[in-house]
PDB file of N, CA and C in Angstrom:
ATOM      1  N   UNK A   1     -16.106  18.101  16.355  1.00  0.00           N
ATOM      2  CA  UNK A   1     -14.983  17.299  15.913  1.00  0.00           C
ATOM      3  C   UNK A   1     -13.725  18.142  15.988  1.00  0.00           C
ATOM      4  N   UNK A   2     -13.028  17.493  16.486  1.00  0.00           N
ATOM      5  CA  UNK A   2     -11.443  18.249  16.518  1.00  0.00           C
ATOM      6  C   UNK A   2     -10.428  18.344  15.135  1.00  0.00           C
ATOM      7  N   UNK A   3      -9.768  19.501  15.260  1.00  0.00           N
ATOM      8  CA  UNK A   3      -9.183  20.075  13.778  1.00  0.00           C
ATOM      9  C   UNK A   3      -7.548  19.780  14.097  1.00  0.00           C
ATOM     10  N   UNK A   4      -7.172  19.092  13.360  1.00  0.00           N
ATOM     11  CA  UNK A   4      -5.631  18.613  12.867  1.00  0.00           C
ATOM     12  C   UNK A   4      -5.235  19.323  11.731  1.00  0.00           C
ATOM     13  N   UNK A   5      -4.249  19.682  12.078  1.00  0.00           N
ATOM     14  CA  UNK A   5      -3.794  20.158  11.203  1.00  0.00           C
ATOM     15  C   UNK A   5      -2.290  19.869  10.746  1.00  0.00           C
ATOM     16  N   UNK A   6      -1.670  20.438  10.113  1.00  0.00           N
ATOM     17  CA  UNK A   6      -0.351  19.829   9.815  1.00  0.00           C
ATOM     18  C   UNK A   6       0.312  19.121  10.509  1.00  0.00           C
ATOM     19  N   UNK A   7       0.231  19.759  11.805  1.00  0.00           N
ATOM     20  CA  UNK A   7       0.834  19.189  13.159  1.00  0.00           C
ATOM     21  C   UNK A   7       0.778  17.875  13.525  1.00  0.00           C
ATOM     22  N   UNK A   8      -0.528  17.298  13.350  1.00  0.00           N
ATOM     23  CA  UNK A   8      -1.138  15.761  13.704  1.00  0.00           C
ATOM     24  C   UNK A   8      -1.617  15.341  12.525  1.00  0.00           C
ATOM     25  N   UNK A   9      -1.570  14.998  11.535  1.00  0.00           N
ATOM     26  CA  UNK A   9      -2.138  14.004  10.343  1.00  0.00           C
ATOM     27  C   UNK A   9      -2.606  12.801  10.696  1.00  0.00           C
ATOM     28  N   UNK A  10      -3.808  12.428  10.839  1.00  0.00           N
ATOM     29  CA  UNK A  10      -4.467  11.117  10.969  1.00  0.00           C
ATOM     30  C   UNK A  10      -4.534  10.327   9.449  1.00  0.00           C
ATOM     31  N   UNK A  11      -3.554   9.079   9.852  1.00  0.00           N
ATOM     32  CA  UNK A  11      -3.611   8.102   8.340  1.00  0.00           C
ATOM     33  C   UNK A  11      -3.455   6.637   8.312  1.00  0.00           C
ATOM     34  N   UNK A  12      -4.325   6.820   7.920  1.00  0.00           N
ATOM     35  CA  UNK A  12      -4.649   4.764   8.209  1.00  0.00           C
ATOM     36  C   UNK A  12      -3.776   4.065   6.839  1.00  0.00           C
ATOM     37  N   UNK A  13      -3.859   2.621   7.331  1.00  0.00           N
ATOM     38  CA  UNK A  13      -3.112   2.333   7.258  1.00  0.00           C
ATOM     39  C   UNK A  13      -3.331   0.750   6.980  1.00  0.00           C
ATOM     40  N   UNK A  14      -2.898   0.177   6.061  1.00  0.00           N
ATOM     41  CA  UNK A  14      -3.620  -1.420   5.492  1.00  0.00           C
ATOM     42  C   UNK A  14      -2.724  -2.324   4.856  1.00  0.00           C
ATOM     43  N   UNK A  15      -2.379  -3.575   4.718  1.00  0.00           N
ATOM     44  CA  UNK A  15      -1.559  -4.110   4.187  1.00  0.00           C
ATOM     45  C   UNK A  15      -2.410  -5.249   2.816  1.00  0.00           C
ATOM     46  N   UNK A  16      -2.502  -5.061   1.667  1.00  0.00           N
ATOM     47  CA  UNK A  16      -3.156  -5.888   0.960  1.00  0.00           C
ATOM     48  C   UNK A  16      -2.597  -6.729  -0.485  1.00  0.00           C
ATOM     49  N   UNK A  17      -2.785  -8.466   0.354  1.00  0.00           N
ATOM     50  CA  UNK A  17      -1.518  -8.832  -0.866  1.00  0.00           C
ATOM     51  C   UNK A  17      -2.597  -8.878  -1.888  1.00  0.00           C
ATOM     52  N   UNK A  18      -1.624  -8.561  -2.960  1.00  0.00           N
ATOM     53  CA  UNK A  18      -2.079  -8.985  -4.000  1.00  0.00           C
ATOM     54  C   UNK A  18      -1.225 -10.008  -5.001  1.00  0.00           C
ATOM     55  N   UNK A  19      -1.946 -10.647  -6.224  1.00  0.00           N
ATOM     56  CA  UNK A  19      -1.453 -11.745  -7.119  1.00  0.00           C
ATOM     57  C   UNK A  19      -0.868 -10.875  -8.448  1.00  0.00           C
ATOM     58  N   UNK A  20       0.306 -11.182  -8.647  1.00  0.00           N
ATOM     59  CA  UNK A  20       1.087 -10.382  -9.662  1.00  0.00           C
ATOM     60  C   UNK A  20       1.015 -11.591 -11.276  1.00  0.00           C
ATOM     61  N   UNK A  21       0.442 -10.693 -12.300  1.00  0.00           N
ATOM     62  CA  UNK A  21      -0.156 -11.981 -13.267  1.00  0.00           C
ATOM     63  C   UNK A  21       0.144 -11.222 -14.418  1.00  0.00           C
ATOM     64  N   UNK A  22       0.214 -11.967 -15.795  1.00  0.00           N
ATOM     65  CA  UNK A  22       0.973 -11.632 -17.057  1.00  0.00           C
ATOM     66  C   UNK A  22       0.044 -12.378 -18.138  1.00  0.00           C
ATOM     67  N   UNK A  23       0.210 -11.630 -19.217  1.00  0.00           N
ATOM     68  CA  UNK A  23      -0.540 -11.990 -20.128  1.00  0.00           C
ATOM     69  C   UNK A  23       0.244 -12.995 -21.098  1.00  0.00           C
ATOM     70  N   UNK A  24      -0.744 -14.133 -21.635  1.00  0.00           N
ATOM     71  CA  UNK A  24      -0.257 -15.415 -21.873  1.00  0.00           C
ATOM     72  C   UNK A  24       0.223 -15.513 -23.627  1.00  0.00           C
ATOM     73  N   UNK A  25      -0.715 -14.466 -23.736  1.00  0.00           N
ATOM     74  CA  UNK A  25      -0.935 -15.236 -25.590  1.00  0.00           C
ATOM     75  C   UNK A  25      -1.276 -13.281 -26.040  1.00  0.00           C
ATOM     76  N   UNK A  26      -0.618 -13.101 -26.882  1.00  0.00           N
ATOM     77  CA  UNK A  26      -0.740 -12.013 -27.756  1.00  0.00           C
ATOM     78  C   UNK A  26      -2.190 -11.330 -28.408  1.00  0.00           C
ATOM     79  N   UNK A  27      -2.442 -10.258 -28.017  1.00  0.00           N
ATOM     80  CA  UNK A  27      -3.705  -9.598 -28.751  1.00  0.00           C
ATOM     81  C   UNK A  27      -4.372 -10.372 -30.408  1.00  0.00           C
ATOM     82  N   UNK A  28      -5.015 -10.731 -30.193  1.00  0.00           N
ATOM     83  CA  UNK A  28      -5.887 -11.031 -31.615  1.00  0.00           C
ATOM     84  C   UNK A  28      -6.152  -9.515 -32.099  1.00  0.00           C
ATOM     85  N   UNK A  29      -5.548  -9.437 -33.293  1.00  0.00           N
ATOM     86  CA  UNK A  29      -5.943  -7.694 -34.129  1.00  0.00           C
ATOM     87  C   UNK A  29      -7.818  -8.078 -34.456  1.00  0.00           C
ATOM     88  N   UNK A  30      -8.380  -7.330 -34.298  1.00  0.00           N
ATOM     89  CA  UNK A  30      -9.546  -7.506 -34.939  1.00  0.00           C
ATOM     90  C   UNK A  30     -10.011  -6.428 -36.278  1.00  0.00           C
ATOM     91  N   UNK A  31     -11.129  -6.632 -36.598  1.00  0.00           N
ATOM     92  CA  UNK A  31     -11.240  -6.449 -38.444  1.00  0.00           C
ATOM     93  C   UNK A  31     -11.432  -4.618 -38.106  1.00  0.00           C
ATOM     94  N   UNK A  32     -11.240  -4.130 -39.353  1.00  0.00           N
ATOM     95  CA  UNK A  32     -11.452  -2.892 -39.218  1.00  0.00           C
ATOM     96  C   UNK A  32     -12.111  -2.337 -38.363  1.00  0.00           C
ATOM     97  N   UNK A  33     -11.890  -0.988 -37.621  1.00  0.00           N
ATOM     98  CA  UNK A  33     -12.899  -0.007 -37.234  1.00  0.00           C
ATOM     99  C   UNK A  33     -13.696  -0.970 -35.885  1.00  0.00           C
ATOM    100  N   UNK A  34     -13.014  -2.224 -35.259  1.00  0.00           N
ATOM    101  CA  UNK A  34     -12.981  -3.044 -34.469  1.00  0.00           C
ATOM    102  C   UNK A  34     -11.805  -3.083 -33.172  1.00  0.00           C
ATOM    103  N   UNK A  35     -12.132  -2.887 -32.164  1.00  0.00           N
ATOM    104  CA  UNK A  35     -10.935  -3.137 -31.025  1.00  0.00           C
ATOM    105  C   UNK A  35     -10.480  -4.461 -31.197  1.00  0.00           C
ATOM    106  N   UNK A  36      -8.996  -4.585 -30.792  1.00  0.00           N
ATOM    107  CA  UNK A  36      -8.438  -5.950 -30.448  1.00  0.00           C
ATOM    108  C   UNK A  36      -8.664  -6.874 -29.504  1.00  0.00           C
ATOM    109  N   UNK A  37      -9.150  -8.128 -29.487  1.00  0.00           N
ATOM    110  CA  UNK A  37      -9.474  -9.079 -28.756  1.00  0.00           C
ATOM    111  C   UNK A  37      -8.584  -9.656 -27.791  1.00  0.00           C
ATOM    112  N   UNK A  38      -8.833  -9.771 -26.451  1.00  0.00           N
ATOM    113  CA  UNK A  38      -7.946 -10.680 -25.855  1.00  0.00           C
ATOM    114  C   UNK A  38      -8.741 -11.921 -25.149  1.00  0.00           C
ATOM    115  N   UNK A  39      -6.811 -13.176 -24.716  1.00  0.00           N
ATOM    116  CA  UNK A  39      -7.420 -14.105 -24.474  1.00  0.00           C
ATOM    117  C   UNK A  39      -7.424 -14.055 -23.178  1.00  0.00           C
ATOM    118  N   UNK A  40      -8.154 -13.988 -22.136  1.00  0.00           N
ATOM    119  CA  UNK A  40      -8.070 -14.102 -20.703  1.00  0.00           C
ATOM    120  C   UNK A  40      -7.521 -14.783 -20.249  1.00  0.00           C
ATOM    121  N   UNK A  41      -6.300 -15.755 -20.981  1.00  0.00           N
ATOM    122  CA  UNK A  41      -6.039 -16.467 -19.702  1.00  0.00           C
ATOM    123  C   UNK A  41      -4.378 -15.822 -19.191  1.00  0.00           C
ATOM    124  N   UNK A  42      -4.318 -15.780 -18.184  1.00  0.00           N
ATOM    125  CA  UNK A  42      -3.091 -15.631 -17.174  1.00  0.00           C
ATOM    126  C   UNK A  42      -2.284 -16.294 -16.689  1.00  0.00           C
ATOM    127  N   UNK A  43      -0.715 -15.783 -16.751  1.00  0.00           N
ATOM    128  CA  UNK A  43       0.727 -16.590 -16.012  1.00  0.00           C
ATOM    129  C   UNK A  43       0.383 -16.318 -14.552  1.00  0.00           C
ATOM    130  N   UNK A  44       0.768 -16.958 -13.625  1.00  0.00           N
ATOM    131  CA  UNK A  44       0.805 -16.190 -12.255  1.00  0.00           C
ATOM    132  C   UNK A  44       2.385 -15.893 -12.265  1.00  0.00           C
ATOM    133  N   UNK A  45       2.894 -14.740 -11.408  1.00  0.00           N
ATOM    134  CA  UNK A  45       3.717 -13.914 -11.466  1.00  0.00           C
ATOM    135  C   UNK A  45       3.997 -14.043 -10.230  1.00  0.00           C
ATOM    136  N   UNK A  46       3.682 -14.598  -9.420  1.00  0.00           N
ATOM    137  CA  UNK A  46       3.827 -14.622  -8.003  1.00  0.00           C
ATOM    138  C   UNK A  46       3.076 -13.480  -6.916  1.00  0.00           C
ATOM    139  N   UNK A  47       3.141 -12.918  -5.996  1.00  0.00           N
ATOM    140  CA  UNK A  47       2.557 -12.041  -5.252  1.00  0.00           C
ATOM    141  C   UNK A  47       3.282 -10.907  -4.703  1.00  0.00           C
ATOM    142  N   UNK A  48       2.797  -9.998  -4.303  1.00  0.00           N
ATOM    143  CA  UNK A  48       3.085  -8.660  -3.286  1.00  0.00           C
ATOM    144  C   UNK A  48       2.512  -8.457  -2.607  1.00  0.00           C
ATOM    145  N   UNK A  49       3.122  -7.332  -1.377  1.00  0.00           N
ATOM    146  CA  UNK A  49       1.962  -6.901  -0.545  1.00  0.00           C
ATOM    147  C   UNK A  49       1.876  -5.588  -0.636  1.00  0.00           C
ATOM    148  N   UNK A  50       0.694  -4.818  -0.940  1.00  0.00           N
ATOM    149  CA  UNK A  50       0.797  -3.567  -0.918  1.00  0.00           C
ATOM    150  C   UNK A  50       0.364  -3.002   0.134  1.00  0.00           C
ATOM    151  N   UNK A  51       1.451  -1.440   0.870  1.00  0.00           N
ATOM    152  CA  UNK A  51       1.234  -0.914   1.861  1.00  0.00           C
ATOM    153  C   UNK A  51       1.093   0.208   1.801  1.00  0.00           C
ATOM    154  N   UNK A  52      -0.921   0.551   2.152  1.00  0.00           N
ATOM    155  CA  UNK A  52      -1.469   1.409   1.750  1.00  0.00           C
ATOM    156  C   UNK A  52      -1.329   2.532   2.361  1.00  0.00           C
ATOM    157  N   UNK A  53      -1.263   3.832   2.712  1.00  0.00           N
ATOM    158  CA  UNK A  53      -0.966   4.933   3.647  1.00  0.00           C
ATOM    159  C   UNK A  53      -2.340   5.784   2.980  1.00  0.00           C
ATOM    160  N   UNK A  54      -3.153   6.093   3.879  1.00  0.00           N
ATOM    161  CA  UNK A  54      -3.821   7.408   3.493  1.00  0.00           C
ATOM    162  C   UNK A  54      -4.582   8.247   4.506  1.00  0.00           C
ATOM    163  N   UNK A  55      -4.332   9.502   4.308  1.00  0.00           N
ATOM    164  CA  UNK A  55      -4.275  10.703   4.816  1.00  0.00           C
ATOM    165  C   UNK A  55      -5.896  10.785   4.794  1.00  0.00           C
ATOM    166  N   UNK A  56      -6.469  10.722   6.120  1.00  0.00           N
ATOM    167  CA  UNK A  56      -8.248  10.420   6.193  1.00  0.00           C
ATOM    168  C   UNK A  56      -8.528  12.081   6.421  1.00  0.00           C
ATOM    169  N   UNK A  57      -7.753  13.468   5.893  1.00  0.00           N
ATOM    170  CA  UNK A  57      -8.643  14.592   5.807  1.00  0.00           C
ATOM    171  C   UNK A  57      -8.003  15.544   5.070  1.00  0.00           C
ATOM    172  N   UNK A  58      -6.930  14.803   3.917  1.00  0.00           N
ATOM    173  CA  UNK A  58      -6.884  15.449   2.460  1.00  0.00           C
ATOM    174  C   UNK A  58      -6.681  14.606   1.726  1.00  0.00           C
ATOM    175  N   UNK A  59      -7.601  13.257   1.442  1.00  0.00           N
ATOM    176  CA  UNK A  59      -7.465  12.841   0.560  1.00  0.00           C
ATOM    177  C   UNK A  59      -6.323  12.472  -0.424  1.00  0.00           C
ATOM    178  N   UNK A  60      -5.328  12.075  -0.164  1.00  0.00           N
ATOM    179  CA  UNK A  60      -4.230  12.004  -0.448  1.00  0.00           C
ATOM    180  C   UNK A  60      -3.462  10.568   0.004  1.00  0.00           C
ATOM    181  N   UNK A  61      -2.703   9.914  -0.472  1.00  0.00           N
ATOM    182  CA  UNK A  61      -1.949   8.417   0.144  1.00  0.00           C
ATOM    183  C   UNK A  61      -0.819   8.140  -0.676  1.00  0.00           C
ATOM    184  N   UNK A  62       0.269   7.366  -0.196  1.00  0.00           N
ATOM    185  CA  UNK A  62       1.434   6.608  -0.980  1.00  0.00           C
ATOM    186  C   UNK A  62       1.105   5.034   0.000  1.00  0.00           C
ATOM    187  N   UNK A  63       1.397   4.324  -1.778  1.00  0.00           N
ATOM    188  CA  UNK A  63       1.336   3.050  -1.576  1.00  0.00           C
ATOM    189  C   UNK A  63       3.026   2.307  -1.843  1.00  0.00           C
ATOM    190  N   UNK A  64       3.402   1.566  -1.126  1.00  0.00           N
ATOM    191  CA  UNK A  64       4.749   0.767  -0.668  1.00  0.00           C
ATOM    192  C   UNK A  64       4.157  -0.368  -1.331  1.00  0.00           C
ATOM    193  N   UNK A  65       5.377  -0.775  -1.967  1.00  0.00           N
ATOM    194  CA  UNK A  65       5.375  -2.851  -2.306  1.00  0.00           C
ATOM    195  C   UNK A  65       6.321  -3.254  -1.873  1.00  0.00           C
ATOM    196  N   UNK A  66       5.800  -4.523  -0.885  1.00  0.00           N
ATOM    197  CA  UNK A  66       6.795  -5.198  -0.207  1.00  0.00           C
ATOM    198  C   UNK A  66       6.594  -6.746  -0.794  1.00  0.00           C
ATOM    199  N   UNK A  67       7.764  -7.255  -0.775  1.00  0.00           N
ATOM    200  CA  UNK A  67       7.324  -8.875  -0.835  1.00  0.00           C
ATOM    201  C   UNK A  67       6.751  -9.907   0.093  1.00  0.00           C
ATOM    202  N   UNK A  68       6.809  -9.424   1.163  1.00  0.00           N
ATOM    203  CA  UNK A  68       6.699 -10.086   2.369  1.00  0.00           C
ATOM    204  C   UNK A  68       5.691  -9.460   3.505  1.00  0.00           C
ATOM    205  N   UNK A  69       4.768  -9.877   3.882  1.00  0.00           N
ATOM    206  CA  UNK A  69       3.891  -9.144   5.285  1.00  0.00           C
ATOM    207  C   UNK A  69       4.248  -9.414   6.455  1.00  0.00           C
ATOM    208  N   UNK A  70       5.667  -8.637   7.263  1.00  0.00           N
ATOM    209  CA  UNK A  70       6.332  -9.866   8.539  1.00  0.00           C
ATOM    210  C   UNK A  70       6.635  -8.058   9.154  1.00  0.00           C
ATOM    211  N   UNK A  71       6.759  -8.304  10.905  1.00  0.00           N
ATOM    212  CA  UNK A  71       6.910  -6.838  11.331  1.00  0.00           C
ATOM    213  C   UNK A  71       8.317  -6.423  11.029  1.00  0.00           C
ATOM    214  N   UNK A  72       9.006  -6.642  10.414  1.00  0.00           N
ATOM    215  CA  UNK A  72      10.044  -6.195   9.859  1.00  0.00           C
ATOM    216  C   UNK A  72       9.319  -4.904   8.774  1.00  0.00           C
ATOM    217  N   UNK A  73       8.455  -5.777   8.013  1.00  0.00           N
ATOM    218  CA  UNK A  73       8.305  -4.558   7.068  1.00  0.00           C
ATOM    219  C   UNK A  73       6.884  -3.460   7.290  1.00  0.00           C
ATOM    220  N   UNK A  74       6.574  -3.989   8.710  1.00  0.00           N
ATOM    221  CA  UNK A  74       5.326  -3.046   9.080  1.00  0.00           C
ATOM    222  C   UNK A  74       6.323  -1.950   9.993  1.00  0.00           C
ATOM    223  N   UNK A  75       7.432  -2.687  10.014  1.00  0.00           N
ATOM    224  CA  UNK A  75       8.417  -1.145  11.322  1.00  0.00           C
ATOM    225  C   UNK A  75       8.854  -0.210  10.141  1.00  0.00           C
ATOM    226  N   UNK A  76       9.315  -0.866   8.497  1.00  0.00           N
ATOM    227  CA  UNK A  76       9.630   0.105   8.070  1.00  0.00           C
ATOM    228  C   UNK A  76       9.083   0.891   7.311  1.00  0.00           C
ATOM    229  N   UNK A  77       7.816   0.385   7.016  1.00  0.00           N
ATOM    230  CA  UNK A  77       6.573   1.113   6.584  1.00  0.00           C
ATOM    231  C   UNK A  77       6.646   2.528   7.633  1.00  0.00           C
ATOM    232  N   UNK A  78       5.877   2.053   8.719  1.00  0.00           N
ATOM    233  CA  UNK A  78       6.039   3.299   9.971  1.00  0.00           C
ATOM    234  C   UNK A  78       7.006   3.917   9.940  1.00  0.00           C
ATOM    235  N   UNK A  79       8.352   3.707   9.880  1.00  0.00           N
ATOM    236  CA  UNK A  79       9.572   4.784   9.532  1.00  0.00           C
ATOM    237  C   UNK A  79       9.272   5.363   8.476  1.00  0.00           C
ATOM    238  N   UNK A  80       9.382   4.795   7.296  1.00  0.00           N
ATOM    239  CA  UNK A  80       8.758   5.970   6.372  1.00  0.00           C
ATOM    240  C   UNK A  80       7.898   6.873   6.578  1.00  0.00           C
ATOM    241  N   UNK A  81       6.881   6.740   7.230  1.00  0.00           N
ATOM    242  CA  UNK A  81       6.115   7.582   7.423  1.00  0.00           C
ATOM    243  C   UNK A  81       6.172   8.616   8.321  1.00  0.00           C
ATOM    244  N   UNK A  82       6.611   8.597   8.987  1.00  0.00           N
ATOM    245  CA  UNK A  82       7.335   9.415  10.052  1.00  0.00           C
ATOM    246  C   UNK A  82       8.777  10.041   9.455  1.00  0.00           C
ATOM    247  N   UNK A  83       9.412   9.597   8.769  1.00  0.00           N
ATOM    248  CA  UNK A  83      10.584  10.174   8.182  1.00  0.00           C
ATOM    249  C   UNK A  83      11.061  10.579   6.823  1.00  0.00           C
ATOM    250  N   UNK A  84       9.850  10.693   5.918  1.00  0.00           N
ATOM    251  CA  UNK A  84       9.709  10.843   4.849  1.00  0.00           C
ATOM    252  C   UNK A  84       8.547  11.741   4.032  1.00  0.00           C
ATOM    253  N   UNK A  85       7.441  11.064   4.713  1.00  0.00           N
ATOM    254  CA  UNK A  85       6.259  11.435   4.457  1.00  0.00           C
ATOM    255  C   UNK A  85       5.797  12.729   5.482  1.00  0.00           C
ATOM    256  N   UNK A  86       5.855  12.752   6.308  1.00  0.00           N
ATOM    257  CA  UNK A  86       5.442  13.502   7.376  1.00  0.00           C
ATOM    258  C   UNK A  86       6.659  13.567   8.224  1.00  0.00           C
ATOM    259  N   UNK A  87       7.898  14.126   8.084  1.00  0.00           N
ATOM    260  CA  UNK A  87       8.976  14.570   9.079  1.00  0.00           C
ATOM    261  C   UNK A  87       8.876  15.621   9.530  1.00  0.00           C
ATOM    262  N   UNK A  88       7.345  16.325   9.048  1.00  0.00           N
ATOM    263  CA  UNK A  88       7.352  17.744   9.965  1.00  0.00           C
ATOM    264  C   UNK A  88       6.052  18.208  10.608  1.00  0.00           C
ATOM    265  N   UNK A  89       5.588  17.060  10.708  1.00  0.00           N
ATOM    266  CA  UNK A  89       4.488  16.812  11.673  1.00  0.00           C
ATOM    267  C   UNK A  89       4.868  16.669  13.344  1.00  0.00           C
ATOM    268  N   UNK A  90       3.653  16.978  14.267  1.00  0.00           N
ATOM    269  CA  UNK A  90       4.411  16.923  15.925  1.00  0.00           C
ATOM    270  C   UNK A  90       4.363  15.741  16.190  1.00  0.00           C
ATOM    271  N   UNK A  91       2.948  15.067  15.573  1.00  0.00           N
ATOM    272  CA  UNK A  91       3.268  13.683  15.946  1.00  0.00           C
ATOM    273  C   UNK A  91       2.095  12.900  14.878  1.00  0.00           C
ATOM    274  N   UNK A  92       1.888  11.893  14.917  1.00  0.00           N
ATOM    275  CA  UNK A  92       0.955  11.442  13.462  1.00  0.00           C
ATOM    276  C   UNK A  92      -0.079  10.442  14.132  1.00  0.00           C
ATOM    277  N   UNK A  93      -1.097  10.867  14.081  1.00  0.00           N
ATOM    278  CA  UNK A  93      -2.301   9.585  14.481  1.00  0.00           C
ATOM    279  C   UNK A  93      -2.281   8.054  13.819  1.00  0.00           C
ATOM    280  N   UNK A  94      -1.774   6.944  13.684  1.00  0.00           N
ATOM    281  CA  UNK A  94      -2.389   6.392  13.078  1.00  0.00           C
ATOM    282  C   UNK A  94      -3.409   5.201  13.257  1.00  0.00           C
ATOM    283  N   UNK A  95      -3.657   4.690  12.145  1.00  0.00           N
ATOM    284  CA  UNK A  95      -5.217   4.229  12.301  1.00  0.00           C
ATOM    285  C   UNK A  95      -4.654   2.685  11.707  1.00  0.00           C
ATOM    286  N   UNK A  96      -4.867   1.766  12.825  1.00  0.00           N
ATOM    287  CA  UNK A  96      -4.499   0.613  12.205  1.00  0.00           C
ATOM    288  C   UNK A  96      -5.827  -0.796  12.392  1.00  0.00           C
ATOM    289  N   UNK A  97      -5.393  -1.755  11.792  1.00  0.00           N
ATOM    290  CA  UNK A  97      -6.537  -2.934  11.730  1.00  0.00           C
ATOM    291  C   UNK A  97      -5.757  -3.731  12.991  1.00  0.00           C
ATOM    292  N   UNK A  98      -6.048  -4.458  13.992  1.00  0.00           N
ATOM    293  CA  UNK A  98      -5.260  -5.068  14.963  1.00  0.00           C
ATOM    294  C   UNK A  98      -4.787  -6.633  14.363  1.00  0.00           C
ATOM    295  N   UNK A  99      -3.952  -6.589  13.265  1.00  0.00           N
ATOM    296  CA  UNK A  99      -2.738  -7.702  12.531  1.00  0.00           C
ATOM    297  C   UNK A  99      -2.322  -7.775  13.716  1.00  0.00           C
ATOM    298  N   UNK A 100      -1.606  -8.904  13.725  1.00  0.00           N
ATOM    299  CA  UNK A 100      -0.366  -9.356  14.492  1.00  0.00           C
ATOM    300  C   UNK A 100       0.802  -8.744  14.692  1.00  0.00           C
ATOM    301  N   UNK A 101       1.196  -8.371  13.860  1.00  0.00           N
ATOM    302  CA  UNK A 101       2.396  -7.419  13.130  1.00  0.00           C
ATOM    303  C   UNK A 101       2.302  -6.050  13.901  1.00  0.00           C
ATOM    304  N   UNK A 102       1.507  -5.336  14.892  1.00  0.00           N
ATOM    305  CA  UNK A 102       1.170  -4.140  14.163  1.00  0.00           C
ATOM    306  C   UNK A 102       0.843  -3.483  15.794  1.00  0.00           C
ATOM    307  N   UNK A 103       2.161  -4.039  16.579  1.00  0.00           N
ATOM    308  CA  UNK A 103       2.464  -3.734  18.014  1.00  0.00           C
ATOM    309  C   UNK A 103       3.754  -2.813  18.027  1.00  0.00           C
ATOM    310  N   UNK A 104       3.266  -1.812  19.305  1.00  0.00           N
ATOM    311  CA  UNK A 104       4.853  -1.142  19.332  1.00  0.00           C
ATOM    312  C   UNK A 104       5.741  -2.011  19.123  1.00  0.00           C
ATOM    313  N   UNK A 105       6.147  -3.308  20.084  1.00  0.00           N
ATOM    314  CA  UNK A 105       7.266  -4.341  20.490  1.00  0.00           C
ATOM    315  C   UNK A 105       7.682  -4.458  19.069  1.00  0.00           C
ATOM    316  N   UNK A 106       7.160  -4.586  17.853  1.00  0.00           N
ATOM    317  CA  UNK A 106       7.667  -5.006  16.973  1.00  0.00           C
ATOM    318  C   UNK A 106       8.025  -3.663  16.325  1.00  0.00           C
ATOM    319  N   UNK A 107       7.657  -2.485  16.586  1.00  0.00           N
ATOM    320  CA  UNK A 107       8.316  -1.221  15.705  1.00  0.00           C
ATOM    321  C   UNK A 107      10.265  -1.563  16.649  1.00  0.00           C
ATOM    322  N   UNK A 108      10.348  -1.490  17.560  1.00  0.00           N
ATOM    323  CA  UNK A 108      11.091  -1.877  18.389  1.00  0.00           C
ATOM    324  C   UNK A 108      12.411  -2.418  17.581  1.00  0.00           C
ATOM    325  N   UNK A 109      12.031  -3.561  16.351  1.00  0.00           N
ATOM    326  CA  UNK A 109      12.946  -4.493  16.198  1.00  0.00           C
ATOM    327  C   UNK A 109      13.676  -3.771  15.374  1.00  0.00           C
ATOM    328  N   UNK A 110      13.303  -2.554  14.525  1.00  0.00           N
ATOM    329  CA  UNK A 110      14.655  -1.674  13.625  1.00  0.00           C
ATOM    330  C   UNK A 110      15.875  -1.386  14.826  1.00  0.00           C
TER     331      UNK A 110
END
């Protein structure tokens, strides 16, 4: 197996929405020497998408929240990463799922 090192960082790379939700009704105190009860039910809060980054050979990642999953925000995901995260790398492997989104042509559109 071939050794990367600072130079090339291999880091994949995932977009996963999730449901943003709030609690409805206030903790029930419970009786002494007892934890407090809750009621399960949930507001919906609307959604995000979270954009996962992680580094597949130190264990390591930063996660992005975007509101939206459109290649607008998969080009600026990739800028970050290249200009933030790793600006002193030679060049960066990454590891993607084949989305729609997730073509050079569309890094293109910054």
């Amino acid at each position: 197996m071939a050794s990367f090192g600072r130079g090339a960082p291999v880091v994949c790379f995932d977009e996963s929405p999730t449901q943003l939700v709030g609690e409805v009704r206030q903790p029930i105190p419970g009786p002494p020497g007892q934890p407090e009860r809750y009621d399960f039910e949930r507001r919906r809060n609307g959604t995000a998408i979270l954009c996962v980054f992680l580094n597949a050979y130190k264990f390591c990642g930063h996660v992005k929240v975007t509101d939206q999953r459109t290649a607008q925000d998969f080009a600026v995901c990739m800028r970050d990463l290249a200009d933030i995260h790793y600006l002193d790398a030679d060049h960066i492997r990454v590891v993607l799922d084949n989305f729609s989104t997730h073509t050079v042509k569309k890094l293109k559109s910054l």
